[in-house]
Protein backbone atom coordinates (compact mmCIF):
# COMPACT_ATOMS: atom_id res chain seq x y z
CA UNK A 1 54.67 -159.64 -172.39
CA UNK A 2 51.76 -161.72 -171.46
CA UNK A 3 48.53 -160.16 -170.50
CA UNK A 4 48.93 -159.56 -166.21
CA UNK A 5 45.16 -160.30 -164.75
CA UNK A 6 44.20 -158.24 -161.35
CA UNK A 7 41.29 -159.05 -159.31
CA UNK A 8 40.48 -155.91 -157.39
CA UNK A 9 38.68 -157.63 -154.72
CA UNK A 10 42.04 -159.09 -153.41
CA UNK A 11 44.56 -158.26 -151.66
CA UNK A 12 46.36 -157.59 -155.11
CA UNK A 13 43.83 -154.35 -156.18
CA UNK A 14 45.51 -152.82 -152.65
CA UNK A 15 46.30 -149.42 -154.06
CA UNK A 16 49.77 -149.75 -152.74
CA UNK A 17 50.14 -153.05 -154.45
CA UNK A 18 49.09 -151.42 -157.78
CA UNK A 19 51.84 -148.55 -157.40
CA UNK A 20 54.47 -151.01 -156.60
CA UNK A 21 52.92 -153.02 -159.78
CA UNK A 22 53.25 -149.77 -161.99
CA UNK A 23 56.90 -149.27 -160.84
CA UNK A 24 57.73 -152.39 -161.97
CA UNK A 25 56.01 -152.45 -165.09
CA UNK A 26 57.59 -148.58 -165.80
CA UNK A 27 60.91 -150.36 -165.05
CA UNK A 28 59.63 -153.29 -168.13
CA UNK A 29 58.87 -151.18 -170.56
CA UNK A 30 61.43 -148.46 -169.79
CA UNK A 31 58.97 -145.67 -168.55
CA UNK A 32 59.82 -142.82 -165.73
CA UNK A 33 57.59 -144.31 -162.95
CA UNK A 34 57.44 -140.97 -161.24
CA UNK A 35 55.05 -138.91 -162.78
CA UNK A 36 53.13 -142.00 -163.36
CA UNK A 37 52.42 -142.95 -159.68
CA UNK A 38 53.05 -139.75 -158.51
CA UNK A 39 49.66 -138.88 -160.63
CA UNK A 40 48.36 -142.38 -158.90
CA UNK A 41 48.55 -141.01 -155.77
CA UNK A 42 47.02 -137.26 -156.74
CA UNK A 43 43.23 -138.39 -155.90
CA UNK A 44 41.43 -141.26 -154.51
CA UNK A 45 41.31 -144.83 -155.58
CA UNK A 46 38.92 -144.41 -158.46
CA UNK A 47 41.48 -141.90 -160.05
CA UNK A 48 45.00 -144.12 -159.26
CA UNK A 49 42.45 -147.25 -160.99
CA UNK A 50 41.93 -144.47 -164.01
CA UNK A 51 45.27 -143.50 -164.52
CA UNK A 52 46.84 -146.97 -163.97
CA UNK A 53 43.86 -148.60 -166.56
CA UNK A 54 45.56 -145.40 -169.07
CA UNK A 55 49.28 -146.32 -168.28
CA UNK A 56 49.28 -150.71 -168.40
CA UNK A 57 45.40 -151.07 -169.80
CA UNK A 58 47.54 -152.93 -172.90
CA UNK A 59 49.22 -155.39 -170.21
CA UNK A 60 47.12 -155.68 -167.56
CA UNK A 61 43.25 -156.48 -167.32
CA UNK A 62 41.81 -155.30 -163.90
CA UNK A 63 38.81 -157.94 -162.45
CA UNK A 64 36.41 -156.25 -160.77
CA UNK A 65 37.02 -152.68 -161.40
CA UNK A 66 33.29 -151.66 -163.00
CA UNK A 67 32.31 -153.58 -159.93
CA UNK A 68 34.32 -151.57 -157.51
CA UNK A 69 33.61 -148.13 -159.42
CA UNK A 70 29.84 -148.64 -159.27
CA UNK A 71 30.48 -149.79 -155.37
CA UNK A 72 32.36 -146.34 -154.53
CA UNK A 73 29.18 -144.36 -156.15
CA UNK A 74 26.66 -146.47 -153.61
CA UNK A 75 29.03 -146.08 -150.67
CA UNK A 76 28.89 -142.07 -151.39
CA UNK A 77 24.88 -142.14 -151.92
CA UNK A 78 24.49 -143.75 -148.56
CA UNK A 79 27.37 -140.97 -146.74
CA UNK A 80 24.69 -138.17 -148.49
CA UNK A 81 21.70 -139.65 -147.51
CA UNK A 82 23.21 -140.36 -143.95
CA UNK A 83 24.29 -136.73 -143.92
CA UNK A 84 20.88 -135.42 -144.77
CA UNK A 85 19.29 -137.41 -142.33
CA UNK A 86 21.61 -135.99 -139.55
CA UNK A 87 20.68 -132.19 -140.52
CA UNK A 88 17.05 -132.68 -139.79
């Protein structure tokens, strides 16, 4: 199976692109796809990119998903310090 590249800044990292991707690739390789996404889905996008890098790391290489990671920990800095601010 050749290597499946993702760039998470498309339309393709869509979180409900990458469960329909893991369905398929569960159907490929002759996995239960249900406790796979169904773990996906159990947290936020940072956990569904964890457990999907865990599941197809072997057969798929995801662009952009340091990137994104280190974007999510900003984006919560900034809620924080906007939260702080709006206390005093």
């Amino acid at each position: 199976m050749p290597k499946i590249e993702i760039d998470l800044r498309s339309p393709d990292g869509n979180a409900f692109h990458l469960i329909g991707l893991a369905k398929r690739l569960c159907k490929q390789l002759e996995k239960d796809p249900d406790p796979i996404t169904a773990e996906m889905t159990s947290g936020d996008y940072a956990h569904l990119l964890k457990v999907f890098k865990r599941e197809f790391g072997e057969y798929v290489t995801l662009i952009g998903a340091d990137e994104n990671e280190e974007d999510d920990d900003d984006d919560r800095d900034d809620d924080e310090d906007d939260e702080e601010q709006s206390r005093r």
